[in-house]
PDB file of N, CA and C in Angstrom:
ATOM      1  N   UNK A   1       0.819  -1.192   0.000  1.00  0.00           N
ATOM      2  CA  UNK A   1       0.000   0.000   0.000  1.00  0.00           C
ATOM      3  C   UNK A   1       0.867   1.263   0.000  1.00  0.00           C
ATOM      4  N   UNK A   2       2.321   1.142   0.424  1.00  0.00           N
ATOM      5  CA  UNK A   2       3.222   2.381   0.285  1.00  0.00           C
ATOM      6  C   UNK A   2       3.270   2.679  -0.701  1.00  0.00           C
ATOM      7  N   UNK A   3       3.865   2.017  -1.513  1.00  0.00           N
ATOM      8  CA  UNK A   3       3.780   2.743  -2.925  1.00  0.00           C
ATOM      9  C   UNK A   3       2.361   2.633  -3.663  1.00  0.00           C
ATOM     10  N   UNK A   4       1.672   2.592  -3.917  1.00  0.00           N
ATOM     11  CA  UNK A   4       0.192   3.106  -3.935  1.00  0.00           C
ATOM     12  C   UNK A   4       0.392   4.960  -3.199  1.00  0.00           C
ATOM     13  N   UNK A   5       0.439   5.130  -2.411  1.00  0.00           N
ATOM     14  CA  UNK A   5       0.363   6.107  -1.672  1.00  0.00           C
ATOM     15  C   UNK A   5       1.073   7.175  -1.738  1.00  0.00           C
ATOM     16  N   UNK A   6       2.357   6.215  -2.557  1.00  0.00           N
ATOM     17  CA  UNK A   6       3.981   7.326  -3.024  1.00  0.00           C
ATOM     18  C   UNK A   6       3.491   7.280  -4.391  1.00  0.00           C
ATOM     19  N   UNK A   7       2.455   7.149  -5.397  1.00  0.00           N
ATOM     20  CA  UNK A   7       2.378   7.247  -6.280  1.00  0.00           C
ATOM     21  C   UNK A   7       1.337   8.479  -6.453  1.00  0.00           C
ATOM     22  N   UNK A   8       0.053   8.694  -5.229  1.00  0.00           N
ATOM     23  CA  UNK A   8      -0.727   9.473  -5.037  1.00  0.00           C
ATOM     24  C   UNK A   8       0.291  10.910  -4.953  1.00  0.00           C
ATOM     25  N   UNK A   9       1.009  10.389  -3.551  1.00  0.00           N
ATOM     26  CA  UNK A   9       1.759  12.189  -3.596  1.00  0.00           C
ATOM     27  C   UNK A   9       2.423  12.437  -4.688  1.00  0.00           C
ATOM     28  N   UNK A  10       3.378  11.874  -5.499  1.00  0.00           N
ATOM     29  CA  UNK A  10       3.735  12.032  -6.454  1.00  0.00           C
ATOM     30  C   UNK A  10       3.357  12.666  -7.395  1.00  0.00           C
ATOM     31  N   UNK A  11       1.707  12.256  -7.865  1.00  0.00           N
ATOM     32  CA  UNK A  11       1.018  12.566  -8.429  1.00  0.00           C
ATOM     33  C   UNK A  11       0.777  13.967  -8.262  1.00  0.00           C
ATOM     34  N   UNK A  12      -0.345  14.312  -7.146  1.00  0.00           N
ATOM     35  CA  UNK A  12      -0.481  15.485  -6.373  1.00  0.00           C
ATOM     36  C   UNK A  12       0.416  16.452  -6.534  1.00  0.00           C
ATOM     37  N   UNK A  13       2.212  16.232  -6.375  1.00  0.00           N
ATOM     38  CA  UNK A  13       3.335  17.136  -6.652  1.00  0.00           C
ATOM     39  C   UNK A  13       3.294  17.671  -7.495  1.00  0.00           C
ATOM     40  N   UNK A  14       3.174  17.162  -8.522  1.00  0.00           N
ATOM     41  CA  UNK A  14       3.101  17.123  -9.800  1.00  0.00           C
ATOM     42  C   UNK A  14       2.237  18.146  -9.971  1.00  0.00           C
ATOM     43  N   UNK A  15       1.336  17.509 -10.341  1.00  0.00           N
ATOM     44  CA  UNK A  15       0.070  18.495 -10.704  1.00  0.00           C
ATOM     45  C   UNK A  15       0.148  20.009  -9.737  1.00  0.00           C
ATOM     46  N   UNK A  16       0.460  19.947  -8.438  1.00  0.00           N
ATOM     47  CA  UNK A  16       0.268  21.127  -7.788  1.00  0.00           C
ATOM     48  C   UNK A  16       1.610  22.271  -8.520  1.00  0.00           C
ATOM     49  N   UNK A  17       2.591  21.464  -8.615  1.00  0.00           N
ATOM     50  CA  UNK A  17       3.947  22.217  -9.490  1.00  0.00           C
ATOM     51  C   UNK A  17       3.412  22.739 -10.462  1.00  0.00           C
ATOM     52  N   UNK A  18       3.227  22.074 -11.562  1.00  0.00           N
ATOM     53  CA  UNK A  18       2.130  22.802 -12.967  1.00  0.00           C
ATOM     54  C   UNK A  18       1.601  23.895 -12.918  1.00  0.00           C
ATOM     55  N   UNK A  19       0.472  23.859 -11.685  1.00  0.00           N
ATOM     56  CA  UNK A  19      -0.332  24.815 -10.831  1.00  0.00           C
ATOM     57  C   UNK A  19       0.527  26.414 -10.537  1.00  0.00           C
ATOM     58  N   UNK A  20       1.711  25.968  -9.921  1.00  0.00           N
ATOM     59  CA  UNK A  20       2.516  26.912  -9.203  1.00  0.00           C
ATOM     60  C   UNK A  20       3.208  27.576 -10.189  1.00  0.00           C
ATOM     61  N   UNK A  21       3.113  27.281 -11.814  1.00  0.00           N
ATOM     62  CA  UNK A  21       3.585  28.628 -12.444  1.00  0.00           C
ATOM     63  C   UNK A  21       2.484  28.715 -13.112  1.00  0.00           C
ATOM     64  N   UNK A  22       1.253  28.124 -13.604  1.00  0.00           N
ATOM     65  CA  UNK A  22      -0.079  28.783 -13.922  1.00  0.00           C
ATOM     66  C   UNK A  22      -0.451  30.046 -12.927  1.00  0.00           C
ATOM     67  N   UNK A  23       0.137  30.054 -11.515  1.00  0.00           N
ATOM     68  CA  UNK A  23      -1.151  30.606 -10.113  1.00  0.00           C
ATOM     69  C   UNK A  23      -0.356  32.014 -10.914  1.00  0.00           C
ATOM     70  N   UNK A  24       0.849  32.080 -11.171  1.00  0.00           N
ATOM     71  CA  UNK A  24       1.531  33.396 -11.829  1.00  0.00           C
ATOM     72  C   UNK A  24       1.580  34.304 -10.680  1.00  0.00           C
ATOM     73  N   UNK A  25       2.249  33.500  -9.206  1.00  0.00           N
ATOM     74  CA  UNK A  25       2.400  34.494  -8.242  1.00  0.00           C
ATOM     75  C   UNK A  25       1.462  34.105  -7.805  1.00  0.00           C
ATOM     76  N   UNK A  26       0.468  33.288  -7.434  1.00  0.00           N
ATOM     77  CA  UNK A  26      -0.824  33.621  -6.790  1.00  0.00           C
ATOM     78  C   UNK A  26      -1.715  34.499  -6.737  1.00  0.00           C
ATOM     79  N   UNK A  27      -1.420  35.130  -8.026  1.00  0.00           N
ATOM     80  CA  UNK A  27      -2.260  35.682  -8.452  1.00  0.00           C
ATOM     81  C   UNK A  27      -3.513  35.528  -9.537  1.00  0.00           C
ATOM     82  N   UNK A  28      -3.514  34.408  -9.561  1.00  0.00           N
ATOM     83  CA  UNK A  28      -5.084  33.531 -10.498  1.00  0.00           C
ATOM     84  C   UNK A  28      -5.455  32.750  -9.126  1.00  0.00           C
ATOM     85  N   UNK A  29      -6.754  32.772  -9.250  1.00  0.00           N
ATOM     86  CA  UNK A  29      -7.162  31.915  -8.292  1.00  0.00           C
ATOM     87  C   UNK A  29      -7.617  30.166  -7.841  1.00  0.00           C
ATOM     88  N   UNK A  30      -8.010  30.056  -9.409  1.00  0.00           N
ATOM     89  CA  UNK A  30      -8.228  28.606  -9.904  1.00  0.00           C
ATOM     90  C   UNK A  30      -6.971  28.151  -9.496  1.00  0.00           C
ATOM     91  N   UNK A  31      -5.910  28.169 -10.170  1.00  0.00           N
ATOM     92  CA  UNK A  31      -4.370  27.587 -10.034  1.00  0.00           C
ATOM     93  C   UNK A  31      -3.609  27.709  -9.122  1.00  0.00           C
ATOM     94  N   UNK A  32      -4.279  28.376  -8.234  1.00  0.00           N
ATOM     95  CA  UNK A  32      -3.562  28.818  -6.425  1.00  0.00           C
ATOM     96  C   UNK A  32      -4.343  27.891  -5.933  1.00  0.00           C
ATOM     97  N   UNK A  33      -5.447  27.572  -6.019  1.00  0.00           N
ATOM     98  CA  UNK A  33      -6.654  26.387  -5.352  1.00  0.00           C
ATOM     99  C   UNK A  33      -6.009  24.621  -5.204  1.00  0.00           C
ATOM    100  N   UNK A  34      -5.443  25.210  -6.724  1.00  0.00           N
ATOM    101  CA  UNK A  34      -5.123  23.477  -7.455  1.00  0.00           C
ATOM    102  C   UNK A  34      -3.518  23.327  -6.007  1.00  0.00           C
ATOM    103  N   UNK A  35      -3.009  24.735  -6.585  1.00  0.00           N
ATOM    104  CA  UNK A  35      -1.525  24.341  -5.626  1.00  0.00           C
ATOM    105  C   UNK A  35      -1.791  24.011  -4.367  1.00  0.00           C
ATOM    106  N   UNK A  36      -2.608  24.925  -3.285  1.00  0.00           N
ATOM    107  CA  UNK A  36      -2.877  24.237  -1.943  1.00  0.00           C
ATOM    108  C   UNK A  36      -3.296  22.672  -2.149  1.00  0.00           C
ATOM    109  N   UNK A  37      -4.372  22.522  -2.824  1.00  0.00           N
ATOM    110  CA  UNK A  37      -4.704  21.183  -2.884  1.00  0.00           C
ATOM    111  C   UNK A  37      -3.677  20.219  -3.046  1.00  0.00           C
ATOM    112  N   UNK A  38      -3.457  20.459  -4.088  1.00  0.00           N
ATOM    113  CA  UNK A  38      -1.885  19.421  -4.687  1.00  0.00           C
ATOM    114  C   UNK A  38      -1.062  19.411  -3.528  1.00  0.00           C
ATOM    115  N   UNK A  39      -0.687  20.547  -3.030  1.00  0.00           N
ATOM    116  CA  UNK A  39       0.675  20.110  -2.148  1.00  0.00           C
ATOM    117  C   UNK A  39      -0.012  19.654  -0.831  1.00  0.00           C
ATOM    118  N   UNK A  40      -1.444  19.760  -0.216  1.00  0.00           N
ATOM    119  CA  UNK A  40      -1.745  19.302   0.475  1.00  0.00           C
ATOM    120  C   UNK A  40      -2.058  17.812   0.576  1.00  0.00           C
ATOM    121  N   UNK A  41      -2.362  17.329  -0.447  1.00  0.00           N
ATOM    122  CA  UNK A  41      -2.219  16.122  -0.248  1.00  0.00           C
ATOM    123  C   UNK A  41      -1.511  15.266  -0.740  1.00  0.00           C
ATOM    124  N   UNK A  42      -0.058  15.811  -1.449  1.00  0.00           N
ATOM    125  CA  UNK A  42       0.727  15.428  -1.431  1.00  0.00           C
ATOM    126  C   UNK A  42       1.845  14.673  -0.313  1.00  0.00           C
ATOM    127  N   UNK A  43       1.735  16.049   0.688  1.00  0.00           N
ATOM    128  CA  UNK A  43       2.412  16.183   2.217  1.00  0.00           C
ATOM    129  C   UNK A  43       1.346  15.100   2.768  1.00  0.00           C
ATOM    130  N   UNK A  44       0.072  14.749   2.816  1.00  0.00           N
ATOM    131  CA  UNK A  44      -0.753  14.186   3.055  1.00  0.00           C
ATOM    132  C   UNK A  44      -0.296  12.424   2.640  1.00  0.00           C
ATOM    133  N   UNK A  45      -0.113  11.852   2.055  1.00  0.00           N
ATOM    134  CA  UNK A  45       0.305  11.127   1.351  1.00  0.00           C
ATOM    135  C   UNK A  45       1.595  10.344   1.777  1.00  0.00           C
ATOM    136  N   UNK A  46       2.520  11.017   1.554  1.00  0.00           N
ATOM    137  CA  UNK A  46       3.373  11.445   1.901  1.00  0.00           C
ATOM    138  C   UNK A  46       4.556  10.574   3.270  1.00  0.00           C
ATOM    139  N   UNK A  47       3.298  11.406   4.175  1.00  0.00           N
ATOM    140  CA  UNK A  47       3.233  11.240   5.315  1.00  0.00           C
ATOM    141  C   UNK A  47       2.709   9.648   5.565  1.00  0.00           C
ATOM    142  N   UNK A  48       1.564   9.118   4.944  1.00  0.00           N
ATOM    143  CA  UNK A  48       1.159   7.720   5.015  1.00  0.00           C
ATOM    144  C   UNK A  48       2.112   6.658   5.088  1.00  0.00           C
ATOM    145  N   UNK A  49       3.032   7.329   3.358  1.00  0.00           N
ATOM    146  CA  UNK A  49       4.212   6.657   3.132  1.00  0.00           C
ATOM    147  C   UNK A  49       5.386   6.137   4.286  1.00  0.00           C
ATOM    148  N   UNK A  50       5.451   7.420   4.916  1.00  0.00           N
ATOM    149  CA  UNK A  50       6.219   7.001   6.139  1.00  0.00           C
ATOM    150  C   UNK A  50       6.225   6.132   6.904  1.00  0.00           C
ATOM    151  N   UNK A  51       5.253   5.489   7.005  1.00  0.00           N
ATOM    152  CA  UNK A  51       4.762   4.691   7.917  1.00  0.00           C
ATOM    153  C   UNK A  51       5.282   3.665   8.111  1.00  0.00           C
ATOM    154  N   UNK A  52       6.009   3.165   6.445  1.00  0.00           N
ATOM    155  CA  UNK A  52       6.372   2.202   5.989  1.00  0.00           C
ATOM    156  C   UNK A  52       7.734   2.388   5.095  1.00  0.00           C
ATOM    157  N   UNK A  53       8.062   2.947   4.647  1.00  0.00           N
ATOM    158  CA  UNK A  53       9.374   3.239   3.805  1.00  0.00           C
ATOM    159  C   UNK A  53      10.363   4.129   4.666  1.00  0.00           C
ATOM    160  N   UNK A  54      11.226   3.737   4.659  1.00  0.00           N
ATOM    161  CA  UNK A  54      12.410   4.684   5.907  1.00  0.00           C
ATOM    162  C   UNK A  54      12.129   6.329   4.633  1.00  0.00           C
ATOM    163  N   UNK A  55      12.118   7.700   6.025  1.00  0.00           N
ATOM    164  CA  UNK A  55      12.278   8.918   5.183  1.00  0.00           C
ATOM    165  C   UNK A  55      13.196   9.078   3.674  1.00  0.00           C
ATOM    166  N   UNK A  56      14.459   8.973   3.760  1.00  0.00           N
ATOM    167  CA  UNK A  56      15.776   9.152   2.884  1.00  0.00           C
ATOM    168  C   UNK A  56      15.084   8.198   2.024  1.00  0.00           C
ATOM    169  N   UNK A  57      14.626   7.099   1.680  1.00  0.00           N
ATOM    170  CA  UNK A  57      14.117   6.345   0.807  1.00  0.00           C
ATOM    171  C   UNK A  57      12.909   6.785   0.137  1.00  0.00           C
ATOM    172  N   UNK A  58      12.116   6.933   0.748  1.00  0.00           N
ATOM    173  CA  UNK A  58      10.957   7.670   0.057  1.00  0.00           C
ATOM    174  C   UNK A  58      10.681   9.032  -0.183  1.00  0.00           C
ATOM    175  N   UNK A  59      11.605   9.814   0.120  1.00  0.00           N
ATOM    176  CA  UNK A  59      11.685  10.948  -0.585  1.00  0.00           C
ATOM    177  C   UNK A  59      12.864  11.188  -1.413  1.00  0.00           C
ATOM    178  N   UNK A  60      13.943  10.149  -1.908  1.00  0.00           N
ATOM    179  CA  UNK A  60      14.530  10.177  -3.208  1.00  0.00           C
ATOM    180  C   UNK A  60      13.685   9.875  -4.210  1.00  0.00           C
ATOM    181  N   UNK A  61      12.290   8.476  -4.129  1.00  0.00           N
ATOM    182  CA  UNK A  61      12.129   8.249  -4.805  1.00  0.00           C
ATOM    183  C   UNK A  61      11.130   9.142  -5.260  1.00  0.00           C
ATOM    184  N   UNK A  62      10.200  10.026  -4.398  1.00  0.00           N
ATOM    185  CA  UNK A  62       9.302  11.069  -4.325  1.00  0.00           C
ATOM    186  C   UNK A  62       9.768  12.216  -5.575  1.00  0.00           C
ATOM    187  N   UNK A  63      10.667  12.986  -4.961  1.00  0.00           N
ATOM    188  CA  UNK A  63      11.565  14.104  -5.477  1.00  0.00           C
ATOM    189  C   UNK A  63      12.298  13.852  -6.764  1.00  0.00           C
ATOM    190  N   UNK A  64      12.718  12.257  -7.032  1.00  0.00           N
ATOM    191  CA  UNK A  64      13.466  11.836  -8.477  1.00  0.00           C
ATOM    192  C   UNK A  64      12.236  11.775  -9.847  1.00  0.00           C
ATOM    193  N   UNK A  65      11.003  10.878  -9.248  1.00  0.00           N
ATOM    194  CA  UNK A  65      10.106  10.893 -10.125  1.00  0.00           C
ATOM    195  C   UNK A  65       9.490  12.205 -10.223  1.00  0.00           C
ATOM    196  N   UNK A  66       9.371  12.935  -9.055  1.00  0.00           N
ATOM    197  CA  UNK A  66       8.411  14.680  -9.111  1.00  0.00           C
ATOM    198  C   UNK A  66       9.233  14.936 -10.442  1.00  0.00           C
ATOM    199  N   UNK A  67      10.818  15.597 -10.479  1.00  0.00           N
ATOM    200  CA  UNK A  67      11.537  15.937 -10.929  1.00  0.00           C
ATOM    201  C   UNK A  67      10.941  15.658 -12.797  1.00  0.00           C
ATOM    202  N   UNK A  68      11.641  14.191 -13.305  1.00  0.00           N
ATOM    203  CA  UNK A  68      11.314  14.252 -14.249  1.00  0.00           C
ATOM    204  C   UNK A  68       9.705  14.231 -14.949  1.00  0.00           C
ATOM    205  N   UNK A  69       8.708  14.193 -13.796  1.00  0.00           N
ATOM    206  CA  UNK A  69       7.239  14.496 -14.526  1.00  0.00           C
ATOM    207  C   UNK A  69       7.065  15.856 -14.750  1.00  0.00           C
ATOM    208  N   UNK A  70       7.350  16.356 -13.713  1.00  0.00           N
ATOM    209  CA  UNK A  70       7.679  17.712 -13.665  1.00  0.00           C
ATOM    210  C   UNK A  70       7.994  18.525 -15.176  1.00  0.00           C
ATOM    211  N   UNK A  71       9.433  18.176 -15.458  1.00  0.00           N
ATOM    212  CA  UNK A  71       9.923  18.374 -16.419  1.00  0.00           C
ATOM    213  C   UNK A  71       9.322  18.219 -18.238  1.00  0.00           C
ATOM    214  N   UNK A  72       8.941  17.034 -17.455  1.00  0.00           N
ATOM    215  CA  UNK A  72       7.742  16.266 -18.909  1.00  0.00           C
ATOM    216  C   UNK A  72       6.724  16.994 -19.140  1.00  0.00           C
ATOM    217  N   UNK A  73       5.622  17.440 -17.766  1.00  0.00           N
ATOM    218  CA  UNK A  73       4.453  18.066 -18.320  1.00  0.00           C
ATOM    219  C   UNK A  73       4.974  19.796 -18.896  1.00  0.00           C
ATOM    220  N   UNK A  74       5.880  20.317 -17.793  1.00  0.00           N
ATOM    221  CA  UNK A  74       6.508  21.260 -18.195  1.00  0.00           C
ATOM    222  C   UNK A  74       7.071  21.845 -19.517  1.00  0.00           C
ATOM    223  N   UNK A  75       7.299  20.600 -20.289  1.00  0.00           N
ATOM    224  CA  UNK A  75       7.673  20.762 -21.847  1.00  0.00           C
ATOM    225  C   UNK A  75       6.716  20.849 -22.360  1.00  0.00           C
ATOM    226  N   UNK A  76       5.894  20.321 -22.209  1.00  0.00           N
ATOM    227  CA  UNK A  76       4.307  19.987 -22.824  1.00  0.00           C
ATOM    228  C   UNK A  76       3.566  20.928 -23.077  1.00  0.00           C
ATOM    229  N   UNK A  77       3.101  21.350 -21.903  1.00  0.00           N
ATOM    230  CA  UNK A  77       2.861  22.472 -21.018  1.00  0.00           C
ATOM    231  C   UNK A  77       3.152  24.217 -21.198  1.00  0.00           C
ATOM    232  N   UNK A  78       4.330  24.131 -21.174  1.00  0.00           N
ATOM    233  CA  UNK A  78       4.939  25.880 -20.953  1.00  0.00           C
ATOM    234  C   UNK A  78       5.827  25.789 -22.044  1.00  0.00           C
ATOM    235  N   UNK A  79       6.512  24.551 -22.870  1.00  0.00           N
ATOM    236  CA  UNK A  79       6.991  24.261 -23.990  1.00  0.00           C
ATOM    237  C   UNK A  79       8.299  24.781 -23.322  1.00  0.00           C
ATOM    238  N   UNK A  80       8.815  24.577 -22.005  1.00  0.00           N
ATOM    239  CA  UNK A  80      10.116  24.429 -21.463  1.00  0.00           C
ATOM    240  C   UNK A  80      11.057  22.962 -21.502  1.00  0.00           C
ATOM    241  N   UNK A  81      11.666  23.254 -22.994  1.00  0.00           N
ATOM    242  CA  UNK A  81      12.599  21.794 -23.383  1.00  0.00           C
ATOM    243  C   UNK A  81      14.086  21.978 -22.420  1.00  0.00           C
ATOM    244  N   UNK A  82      14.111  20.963 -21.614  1.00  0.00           N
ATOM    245  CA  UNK A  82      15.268  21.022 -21.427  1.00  0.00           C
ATOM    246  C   UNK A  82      16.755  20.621 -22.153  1.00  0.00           C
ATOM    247  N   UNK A  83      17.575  20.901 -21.825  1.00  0.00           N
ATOM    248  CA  UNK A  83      18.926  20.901 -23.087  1.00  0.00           C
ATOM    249  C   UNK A  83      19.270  20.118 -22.722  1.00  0.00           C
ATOM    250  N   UNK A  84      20.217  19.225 -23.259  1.00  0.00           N
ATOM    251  CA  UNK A  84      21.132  18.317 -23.145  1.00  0.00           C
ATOM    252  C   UNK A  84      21.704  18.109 -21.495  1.00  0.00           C
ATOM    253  N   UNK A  85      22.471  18.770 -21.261  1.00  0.00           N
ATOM    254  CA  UNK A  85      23.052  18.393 -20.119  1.00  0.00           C
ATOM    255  C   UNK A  85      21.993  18.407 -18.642  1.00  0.00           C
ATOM    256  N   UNK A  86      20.600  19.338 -18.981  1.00  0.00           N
ATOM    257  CA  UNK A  86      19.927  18.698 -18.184  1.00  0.00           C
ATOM    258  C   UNK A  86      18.803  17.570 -18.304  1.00  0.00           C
ATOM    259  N   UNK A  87      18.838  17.118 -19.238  1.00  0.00           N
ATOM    260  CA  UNK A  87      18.610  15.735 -19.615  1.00  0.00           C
ATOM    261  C   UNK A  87      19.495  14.944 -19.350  1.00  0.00           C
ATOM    262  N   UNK A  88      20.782  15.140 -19.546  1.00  0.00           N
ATOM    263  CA  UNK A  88      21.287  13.894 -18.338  1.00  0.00           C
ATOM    264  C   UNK A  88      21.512  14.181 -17.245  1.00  0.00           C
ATOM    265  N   UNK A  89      21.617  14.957 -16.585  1.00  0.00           N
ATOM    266  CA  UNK A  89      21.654  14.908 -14.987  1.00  0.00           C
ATOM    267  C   UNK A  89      19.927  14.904 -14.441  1.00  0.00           C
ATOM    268  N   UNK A  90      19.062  14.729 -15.245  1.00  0.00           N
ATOM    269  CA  UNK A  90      17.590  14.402 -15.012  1.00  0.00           C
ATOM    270  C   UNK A  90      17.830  12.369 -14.740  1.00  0.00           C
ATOM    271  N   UNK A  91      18.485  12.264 -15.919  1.00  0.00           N
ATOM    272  CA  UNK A  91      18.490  11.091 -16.833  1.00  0.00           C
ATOM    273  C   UNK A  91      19.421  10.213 -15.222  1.00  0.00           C
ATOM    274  N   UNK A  92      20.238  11.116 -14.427  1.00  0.00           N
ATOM    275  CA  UNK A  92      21.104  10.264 -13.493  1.00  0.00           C
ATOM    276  C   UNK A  92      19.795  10.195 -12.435  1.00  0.00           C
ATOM    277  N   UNK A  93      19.694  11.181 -11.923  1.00  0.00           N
ATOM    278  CA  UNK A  93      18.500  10.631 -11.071  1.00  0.00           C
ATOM    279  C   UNK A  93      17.466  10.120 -11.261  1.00  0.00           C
ATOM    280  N   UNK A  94      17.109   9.228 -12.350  1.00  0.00           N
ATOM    281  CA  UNK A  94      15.948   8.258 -13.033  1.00  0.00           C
ATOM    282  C   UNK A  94      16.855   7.103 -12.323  1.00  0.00           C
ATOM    283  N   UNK A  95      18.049   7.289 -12.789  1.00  0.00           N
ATOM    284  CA  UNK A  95      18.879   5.657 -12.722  1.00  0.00           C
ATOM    285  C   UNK A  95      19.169   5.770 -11.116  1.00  0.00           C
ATOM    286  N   UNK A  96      19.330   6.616 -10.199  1.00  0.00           N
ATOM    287  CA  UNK A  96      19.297   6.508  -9.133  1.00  0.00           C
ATOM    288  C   UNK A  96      18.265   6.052  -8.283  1.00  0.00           C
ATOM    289  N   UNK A  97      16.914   6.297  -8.553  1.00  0.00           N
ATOM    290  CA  UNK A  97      15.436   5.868  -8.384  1.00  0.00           C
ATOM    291  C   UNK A  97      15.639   4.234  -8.442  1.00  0.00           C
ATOM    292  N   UNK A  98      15.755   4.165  -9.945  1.00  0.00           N
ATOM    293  CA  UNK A  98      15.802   2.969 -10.356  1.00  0.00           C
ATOM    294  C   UNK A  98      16.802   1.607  -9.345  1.00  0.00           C
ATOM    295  N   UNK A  99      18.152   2.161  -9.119  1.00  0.00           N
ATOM    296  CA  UNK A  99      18.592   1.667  -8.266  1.00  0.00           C
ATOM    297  C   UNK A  99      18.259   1.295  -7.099  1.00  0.00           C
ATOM    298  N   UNK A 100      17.953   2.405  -6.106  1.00  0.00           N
ATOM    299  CA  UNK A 100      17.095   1.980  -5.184  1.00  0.00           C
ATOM    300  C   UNK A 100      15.642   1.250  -5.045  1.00  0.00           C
ATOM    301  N   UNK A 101      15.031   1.442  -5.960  1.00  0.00           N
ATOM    302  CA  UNK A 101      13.978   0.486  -6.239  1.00  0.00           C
ATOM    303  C   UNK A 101      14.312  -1.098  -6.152  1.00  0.00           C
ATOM    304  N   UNK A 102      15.174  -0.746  -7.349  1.00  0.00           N
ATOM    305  CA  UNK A 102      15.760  -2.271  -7.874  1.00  0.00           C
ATOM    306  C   UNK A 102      16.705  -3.199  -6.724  1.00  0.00           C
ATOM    307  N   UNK A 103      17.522  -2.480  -6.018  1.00  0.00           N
ATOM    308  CA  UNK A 103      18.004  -3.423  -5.441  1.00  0.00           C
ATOM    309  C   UNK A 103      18.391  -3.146  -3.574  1.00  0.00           C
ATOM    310  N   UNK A 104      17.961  -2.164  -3.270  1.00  0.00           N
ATOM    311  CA  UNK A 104      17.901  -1.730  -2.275  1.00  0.00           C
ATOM    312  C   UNK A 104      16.414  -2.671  -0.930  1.00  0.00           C
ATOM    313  N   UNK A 105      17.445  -3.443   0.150  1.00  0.00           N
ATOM    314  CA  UNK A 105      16.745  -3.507   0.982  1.00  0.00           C
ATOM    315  C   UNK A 105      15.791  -2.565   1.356  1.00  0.00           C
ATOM    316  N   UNK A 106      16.140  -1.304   1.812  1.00  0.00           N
ATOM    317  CA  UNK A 106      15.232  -0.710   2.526  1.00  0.00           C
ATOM    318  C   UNK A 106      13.763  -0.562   2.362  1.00  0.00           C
ATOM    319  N   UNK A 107      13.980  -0.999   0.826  1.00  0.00           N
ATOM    320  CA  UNK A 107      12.384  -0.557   0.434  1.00  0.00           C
ATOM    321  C   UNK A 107      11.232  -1.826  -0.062  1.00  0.00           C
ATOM    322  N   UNK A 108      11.543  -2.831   0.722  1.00  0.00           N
ATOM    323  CA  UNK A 108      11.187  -4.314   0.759  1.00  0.00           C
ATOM    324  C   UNK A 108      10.476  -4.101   2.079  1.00  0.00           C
TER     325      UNK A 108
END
């Protein structure tokens, strides 16, 4: 059920980030709504996660995936391509995720 739950905040991050350069300062109100929400139940979430995944573990994997969705809807989105070299230092912390996923006790 942890990751279920690290997939919710994740989610939530996400979307509330998007939000946080739509709100344009907090100054739109729809997209300031979305950001409280989003990051609220993100932190919400989050927090569940804890319960069960040591901190340092679940918020690499939190912050690595935010990162490149982030980035993804962001291109999409605001048509912010990132360049080369931050595509691979995006690209290292995918494989760092991945690592710990893959072979890391802690998260068993």
């Amino acid at each position: 059920m942890a990751y279920f739950y690290l997939v919710l905040a994740i989610v939530s991050e996400v979307i509330a980030t998007n939000a946080l350069k739509a709100s344009d300062g907090f100054t739109r109100l729809g997209p300031s709504l979305i950001v409280a929400l989003g990051y609220g139940l993100a932190f919400y979430f989050l927090a569940l996660v804890l319960r069960t995944l040591p901190v340092g573990v679940a918020y690499a994997i939190w912050a690595g995936a935010g990162i490149a969705l982030v980035t993804l809807l962001a291109a999409i989105t605001y048509r912010e391509v990132p360049d080369l070299p931050a595509l691979v230092g995006m690209g290292m912390i995918i494989v760092g995720v991945v690592v710990i996923i893959g072979f890391s006790d802690t998260t068993r």
